[in-house]
PDB file of N, CA and C in Angstrom:
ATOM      1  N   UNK A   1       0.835  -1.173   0.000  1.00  0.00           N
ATOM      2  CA  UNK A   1       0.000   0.000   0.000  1.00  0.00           C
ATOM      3  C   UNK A   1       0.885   1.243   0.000  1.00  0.00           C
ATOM      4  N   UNK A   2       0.378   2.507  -0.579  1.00  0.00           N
ATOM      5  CA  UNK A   2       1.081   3.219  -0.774  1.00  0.00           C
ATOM      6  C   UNK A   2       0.666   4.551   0.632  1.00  0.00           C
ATOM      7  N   UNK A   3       2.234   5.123   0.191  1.00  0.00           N
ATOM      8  CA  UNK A   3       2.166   6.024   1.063  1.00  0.00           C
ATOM      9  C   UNK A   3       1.984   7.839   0.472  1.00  0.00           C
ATOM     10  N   UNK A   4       1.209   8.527   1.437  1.00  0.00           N
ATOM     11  CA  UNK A   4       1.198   9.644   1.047  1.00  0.00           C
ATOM     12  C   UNK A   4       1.704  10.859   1.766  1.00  0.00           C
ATOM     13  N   UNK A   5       2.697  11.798   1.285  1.00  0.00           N
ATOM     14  CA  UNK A   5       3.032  12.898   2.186  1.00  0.00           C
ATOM     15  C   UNK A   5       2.955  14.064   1.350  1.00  0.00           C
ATOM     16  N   UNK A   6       2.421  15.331   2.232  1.00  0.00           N
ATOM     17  CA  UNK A   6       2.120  16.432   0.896  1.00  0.00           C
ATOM     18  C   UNK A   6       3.353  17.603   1.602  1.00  0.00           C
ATOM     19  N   UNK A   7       3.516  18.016   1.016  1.00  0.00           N
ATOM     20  CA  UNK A   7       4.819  18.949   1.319  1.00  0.00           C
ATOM     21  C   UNK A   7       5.185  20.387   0.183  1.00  0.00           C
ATOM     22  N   UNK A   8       5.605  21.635   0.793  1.00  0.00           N
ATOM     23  CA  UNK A   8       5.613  22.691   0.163  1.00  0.00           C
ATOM     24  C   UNK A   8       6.684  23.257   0.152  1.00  0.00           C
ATOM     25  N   UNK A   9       7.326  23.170  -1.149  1.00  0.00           N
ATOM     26  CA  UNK A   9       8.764  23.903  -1.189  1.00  0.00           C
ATOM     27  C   UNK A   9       9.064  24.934  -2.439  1.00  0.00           C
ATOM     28  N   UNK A  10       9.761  25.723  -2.074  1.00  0.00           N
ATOM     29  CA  UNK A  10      10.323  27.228  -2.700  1.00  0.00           C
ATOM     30  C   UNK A  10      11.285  27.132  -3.233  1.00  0.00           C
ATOM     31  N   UNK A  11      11.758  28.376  -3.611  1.00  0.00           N
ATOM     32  CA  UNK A  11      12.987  28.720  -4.521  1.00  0.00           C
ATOM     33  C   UNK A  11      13.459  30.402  -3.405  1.00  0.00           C
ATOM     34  N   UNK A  12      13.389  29.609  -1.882  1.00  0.00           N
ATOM     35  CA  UNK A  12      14.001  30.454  -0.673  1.00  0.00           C
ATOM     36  C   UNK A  12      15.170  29.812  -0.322  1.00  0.00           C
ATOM     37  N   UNK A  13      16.534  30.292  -0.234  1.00  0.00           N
ATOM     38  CA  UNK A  13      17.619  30.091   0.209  1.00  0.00           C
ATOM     39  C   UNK A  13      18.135  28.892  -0.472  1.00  0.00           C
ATOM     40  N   UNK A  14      19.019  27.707   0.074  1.00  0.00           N
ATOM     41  CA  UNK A  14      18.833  26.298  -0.189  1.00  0.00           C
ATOM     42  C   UNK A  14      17.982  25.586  -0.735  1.00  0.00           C
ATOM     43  N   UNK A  15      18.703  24.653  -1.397  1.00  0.00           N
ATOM     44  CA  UNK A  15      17.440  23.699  -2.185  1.00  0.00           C
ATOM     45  C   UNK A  15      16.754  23.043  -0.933  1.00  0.00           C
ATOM     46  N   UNK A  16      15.454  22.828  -0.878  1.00  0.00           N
ATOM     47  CA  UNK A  16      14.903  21.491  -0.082  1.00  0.00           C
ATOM     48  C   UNK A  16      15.074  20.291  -0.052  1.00  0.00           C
ATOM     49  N   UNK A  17      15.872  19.865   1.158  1.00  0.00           N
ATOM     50  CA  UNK A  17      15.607  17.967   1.261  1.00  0.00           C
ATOM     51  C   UNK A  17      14.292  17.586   0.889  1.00  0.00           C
ATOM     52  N   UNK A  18      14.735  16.299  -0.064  1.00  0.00           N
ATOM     53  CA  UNK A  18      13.098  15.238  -0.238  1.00  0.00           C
ATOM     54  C   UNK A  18      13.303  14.465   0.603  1.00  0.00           C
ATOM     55  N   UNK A  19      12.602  14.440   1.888  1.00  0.00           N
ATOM     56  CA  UNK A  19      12.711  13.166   2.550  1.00  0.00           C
ATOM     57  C   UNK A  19      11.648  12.061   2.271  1.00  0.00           C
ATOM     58  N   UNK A  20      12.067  10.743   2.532  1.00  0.00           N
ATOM     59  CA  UNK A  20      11.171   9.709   2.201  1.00  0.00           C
ATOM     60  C   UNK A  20      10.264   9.838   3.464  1.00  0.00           C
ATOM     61  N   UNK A  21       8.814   9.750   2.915  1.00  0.00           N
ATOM     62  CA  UNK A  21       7.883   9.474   4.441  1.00  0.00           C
ATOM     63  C   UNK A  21       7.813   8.217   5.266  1.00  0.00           C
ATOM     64  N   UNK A  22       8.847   7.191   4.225  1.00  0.00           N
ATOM     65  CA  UNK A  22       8.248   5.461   4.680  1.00  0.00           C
ATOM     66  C   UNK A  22       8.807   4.900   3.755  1.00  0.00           C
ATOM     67  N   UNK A  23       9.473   3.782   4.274  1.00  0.00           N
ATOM     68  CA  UNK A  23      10.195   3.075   3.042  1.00  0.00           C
ATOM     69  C   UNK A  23       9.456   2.008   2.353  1.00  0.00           C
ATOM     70  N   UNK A  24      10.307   2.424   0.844  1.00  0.00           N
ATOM     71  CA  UNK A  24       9.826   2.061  -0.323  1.00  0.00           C
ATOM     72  C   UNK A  24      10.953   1.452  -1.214  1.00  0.00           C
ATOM     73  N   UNK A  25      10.271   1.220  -2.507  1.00  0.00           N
ATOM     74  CA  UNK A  25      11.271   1.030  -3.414  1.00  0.00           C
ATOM     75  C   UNK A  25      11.234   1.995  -4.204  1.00  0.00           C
ATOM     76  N   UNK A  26      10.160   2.591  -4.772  1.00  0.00           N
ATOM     77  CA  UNK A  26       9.934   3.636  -5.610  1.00  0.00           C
ATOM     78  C   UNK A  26       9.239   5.037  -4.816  1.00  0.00           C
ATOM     79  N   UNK A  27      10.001   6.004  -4.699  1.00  0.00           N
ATOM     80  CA  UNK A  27       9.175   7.223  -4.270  1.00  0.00           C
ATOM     81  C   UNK A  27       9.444   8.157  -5.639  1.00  0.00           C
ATOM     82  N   UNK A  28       7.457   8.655  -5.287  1.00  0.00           N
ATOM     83  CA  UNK A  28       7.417   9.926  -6.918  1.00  0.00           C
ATOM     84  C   UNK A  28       6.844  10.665  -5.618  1.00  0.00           C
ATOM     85  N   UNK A  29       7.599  12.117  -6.862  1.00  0.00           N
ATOM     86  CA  UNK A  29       7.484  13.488  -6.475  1.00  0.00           C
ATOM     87  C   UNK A  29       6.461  13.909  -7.633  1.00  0.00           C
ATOM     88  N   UNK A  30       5.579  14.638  -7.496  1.00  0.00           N
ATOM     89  CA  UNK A  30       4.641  15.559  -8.279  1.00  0.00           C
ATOM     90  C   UNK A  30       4.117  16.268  -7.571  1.00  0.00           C
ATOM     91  N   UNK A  31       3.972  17.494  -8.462  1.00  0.00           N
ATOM     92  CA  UNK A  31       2.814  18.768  -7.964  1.00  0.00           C
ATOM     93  C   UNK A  31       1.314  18.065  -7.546  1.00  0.00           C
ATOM     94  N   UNK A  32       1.476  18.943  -6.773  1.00  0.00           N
ATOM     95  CA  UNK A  32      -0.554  18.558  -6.042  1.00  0.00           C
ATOM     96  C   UNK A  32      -1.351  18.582  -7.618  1.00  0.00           C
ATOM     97  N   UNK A  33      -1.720  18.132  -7.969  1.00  0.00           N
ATOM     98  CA  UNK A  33      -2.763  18.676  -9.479  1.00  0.00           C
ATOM     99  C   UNK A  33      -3.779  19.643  -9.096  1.00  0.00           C
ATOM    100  N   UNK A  34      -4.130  19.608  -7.735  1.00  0.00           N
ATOM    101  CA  UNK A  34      -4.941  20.677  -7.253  1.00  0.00           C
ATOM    102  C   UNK A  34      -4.305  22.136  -7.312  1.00  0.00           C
ATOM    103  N   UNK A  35      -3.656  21.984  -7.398  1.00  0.00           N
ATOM    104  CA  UNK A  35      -2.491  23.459  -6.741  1.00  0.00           C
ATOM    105  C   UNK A  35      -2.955  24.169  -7.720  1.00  0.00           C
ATOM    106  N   UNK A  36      -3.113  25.552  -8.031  1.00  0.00           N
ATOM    107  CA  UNK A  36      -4.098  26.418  -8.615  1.00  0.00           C
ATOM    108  C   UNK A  36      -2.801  26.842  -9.232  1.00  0.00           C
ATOM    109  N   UNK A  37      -1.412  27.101  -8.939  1.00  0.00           N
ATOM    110  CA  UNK A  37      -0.163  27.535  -9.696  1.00  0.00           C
ATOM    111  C   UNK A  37       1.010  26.359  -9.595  1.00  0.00           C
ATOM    112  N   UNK A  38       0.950  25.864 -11.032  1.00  0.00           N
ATOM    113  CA  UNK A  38       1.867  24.872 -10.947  1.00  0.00           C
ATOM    114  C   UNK A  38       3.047  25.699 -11.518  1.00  0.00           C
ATOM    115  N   UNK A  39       4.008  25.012 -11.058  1.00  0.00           N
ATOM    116  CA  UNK A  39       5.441  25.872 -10.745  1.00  0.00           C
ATOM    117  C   UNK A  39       6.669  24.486 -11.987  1.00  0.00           C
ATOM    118  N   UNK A  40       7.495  25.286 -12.483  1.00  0.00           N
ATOM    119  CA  UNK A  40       8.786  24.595 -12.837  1.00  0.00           C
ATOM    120  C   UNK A  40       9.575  24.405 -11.337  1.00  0.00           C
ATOM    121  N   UNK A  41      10.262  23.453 -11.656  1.00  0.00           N
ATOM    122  CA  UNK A  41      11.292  23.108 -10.742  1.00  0.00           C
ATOM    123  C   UNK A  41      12.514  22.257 -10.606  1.00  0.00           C
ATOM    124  N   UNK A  42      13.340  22.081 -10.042  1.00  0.00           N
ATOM    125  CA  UNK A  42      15.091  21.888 -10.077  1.00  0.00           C
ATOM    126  C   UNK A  42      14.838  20.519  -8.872  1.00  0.00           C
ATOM    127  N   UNK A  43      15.732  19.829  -9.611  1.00  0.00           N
ATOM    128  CA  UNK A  43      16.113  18.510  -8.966  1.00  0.00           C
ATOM    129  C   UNK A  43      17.350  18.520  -8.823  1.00  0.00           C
ATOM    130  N   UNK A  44      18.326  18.243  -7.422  1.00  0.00           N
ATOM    131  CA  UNK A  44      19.242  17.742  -8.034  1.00  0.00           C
ATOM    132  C   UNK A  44      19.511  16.241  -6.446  1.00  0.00           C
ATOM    133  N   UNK A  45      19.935  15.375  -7.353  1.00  0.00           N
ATOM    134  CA  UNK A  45      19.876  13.656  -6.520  1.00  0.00           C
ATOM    135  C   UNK A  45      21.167  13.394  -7.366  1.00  0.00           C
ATOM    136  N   UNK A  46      21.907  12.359  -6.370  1.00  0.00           N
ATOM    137  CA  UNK A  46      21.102  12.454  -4.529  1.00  0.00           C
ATOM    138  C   UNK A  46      21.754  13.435  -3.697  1.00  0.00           C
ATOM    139  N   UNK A  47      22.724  14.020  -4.290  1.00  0.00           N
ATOM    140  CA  UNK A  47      23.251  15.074  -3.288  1.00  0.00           C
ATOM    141  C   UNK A  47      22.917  16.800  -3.890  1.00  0.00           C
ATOM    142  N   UNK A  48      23.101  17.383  -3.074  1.00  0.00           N
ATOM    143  CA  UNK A  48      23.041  19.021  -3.170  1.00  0.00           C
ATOM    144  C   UNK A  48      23.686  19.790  -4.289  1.00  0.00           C
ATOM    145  N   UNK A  49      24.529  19.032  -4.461  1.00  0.00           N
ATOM    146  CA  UNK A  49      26.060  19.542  -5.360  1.00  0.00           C
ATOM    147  C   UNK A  49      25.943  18.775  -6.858  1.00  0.00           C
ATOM    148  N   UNK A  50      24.822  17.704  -6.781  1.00  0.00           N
ATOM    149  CA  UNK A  50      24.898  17.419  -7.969  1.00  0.00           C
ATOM    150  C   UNK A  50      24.124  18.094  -8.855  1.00  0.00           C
ATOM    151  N   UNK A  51      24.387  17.674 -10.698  1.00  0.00           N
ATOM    152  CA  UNK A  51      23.879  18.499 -11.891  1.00  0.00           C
ATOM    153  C   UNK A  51      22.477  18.370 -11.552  1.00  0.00           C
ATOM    154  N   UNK A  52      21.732  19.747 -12.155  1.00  0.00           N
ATOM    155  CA  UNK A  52      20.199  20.036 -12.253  1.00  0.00           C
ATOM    156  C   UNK A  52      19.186  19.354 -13.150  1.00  0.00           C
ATOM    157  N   UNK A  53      18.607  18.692 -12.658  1.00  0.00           N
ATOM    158  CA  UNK A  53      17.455  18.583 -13.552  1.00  0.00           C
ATOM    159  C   UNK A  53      16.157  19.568 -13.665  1.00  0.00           C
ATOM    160  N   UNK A  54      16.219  20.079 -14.444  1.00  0.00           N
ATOM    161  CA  UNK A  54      15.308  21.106 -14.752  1.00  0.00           C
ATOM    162  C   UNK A  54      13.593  20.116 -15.440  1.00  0.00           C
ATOM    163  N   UNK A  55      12.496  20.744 -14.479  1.00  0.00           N
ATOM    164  CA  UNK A  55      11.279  19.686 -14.313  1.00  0.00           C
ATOM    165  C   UNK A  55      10.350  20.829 -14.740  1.00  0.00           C
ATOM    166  N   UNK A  56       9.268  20.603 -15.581  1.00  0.00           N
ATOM    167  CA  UNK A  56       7.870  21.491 -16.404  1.00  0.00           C
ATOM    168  C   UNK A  56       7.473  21.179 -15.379  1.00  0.00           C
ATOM    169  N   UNK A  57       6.226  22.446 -15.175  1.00  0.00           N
ATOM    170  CA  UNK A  57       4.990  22.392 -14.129  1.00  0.00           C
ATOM    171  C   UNK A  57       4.180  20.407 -15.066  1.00  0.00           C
ATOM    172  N   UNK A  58       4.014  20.031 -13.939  1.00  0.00           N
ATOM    173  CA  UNK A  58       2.940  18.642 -13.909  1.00  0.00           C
ATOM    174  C   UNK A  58       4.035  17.182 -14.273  1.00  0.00           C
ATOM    175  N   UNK A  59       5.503  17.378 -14.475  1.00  0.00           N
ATOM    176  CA  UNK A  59       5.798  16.471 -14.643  1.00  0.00           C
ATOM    177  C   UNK A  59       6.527  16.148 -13.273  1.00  0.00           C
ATOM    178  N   UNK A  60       6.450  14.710 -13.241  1.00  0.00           N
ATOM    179  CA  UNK A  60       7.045  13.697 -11.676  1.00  0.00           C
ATOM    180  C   UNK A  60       8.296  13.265 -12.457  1.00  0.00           C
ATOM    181  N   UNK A  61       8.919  12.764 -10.680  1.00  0.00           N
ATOM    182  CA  UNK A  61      10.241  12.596 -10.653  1.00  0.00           C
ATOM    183  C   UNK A  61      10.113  11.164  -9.915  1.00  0.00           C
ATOM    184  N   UNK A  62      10.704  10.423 -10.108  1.00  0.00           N
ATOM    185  CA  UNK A  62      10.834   8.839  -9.668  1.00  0.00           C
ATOM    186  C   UNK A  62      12.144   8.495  -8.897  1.00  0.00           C
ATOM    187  N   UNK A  63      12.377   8.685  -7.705  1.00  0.00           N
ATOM    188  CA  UNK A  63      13.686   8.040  -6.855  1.00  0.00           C
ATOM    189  C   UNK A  63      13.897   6.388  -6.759  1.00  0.00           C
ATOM    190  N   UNK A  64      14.484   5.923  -7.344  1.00  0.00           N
ATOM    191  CA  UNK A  64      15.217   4.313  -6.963  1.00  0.00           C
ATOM    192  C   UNK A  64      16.010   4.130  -6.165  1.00  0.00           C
ATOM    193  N   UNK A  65      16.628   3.225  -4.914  1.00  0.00           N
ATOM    194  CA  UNK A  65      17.499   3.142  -4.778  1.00  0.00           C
ATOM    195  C   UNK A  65      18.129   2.027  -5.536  1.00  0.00           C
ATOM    196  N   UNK A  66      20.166   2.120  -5.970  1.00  0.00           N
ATOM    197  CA  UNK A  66      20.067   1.025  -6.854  1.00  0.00           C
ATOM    198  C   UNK A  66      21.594   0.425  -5.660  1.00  0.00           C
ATOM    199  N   UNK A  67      21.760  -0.799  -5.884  1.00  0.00           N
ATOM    200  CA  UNK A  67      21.218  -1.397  -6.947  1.00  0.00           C
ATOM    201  C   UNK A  67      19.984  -1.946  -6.472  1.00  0.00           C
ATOM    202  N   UNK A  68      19.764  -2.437  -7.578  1.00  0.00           N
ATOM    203  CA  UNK A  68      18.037  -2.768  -7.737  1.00  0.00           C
ATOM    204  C   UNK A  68      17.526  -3.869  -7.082  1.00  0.00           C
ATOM    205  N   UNK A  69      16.430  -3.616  -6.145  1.00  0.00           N
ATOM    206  CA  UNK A  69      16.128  -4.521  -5.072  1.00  0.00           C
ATOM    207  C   UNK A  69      15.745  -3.612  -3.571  1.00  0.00           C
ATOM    208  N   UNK A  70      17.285  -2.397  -3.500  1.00  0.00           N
ATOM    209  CA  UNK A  70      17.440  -2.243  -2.211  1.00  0.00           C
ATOM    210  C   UNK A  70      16.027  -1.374  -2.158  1.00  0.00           C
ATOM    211  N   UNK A  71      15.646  -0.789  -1.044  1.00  0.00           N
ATOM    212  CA  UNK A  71      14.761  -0.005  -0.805  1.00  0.00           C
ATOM    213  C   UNK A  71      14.942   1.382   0.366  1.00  0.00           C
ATOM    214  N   UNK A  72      14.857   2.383  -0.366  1.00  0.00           N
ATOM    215  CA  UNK A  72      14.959   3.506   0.005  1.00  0.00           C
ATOM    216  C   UNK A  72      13.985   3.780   1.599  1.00  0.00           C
ATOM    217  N   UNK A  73      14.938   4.328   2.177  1.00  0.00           N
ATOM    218  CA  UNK A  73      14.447   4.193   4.145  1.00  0.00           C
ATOM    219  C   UNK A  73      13.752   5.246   4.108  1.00  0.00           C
ATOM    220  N   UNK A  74      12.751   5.162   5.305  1.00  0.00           N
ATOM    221  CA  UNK A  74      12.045   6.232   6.164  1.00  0.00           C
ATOM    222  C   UNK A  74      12.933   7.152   6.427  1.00  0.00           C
ATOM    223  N   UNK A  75      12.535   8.394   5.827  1.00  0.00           N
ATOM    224  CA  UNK A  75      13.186   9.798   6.331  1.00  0.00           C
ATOM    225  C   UNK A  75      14.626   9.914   5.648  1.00  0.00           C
ATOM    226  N   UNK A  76      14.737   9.176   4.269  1.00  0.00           N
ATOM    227  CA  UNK A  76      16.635   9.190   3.855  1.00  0.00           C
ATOM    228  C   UNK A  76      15.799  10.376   3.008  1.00  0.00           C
ATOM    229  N   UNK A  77      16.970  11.262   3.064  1.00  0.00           N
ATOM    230  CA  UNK A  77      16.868  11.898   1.728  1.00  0.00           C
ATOM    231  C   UNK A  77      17.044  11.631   0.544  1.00  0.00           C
ATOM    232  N   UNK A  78      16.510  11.948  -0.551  1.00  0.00           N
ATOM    233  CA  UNK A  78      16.569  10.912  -1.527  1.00  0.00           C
ATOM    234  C   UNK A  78      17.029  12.094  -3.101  1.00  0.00           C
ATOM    235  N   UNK A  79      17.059  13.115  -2.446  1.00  0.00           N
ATOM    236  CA  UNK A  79      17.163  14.248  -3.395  1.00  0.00           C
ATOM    237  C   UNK A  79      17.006  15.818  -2.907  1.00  0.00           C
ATOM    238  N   UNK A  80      16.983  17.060  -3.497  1.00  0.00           N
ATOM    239  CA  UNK A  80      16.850  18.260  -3.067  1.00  0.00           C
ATOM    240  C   UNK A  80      15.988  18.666  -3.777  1.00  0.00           C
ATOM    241  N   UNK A  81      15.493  19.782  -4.155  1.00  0.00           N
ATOM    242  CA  UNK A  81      14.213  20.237  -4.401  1.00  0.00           C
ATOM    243  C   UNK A  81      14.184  21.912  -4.623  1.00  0.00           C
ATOM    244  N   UNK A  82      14.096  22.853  -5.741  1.00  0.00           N
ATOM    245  CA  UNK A  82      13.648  24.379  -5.340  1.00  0.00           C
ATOM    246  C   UNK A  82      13.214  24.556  -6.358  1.00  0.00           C
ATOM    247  N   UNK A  83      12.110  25.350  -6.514  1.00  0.00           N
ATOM    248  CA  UNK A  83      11.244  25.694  -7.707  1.00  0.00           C
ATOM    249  C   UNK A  83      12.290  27.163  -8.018  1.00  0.00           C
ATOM    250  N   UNK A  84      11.506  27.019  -9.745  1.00  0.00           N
ATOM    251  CA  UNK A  84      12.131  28.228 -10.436  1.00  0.00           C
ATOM    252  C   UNK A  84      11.331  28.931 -10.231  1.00  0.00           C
ATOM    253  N   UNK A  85      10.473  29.694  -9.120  1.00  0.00           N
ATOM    254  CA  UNK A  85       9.763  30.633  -8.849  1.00  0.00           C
ATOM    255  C   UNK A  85       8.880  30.720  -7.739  1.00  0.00           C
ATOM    256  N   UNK A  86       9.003  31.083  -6.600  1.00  0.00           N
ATOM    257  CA  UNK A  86       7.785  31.145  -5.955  1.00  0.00           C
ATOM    258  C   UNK A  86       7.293  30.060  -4.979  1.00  0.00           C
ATOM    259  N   UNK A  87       6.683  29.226  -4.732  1.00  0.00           N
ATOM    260  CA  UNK A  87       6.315  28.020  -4.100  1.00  0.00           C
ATOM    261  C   UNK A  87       4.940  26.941  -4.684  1.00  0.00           C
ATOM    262  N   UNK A  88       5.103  25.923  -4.265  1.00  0.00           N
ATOM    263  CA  UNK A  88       4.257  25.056  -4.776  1.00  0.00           C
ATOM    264  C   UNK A  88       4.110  23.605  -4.001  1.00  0.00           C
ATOM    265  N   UNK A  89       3.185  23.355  -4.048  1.00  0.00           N
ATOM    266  CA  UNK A  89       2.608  21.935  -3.019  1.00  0.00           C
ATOM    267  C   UNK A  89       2.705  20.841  -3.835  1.00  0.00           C
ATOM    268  N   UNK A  90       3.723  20.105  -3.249  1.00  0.00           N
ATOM    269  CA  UNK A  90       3.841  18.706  -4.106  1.00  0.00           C
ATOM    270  C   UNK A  90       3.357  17.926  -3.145  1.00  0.00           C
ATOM    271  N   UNK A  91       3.160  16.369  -3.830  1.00  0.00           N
ATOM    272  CA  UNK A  91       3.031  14.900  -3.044  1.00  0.00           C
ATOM    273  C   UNK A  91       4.272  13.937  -3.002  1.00  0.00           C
ATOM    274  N   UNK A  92       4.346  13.620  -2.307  1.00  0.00           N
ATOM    275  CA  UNK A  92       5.512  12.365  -2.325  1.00  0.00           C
ATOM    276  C   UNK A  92       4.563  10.945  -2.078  1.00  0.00           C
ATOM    277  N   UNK A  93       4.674  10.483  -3.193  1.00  0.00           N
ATOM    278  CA  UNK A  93       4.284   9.081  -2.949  1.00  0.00           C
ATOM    279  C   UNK A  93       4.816   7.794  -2.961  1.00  0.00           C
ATOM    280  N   UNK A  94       5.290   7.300  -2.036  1.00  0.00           N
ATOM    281  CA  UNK A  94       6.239   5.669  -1.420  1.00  0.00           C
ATOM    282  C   UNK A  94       5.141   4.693  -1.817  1.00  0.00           C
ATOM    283  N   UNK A  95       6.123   3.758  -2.651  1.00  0.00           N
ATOM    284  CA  UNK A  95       5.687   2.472  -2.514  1.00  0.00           C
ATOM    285  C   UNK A  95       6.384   1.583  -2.863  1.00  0.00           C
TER     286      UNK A  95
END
């Protein structure tokens, strides 16, 4: 069964930790679809310092841990997070 955590992050100071809510094998990141302003936004996994992935408003991001099998822990960070503008309510969903 899957897990759900809703969480709100900016393009204030530092990128945002993604923390996992509950371990999984697969955690996705997406905008709330509700959110009335969907926002672009910057990935960079698994560390702070690594290259950007640059993300369109409505598209998700998929964390693995590899190699393939292991499963990503409660509360690891799994990536960073800051929108190119402003703020916006995403979901993290573990499973």
């Amino acid at each position: 069964m899957a897990t759900t955590d809703n969480q709100t992050y900016d393009n204030v100071g530092n990128p945002d930790a993604i923390i996992a809510p509950a371990t999984c094998h697969v955690l996705t990141l997406r905008q709330d679809p509700t959110d009335a302003t969907q926002r672009e936004y910057i990935i960079r996994a698994p560390g702070m310092g690594d290259p950007p992935f640059h993300k369109y408003p409505g598209e998700s991001t998929e964390f693995r841990k590899y190699p393939a099998g292991n499963l990503i822990q409660k509360n690891e960070v799994v990536g960073h997070i800051e929108t190119v503008g402003g703020s916006g309510d995403f979901e993290l969903i573990a499973e």
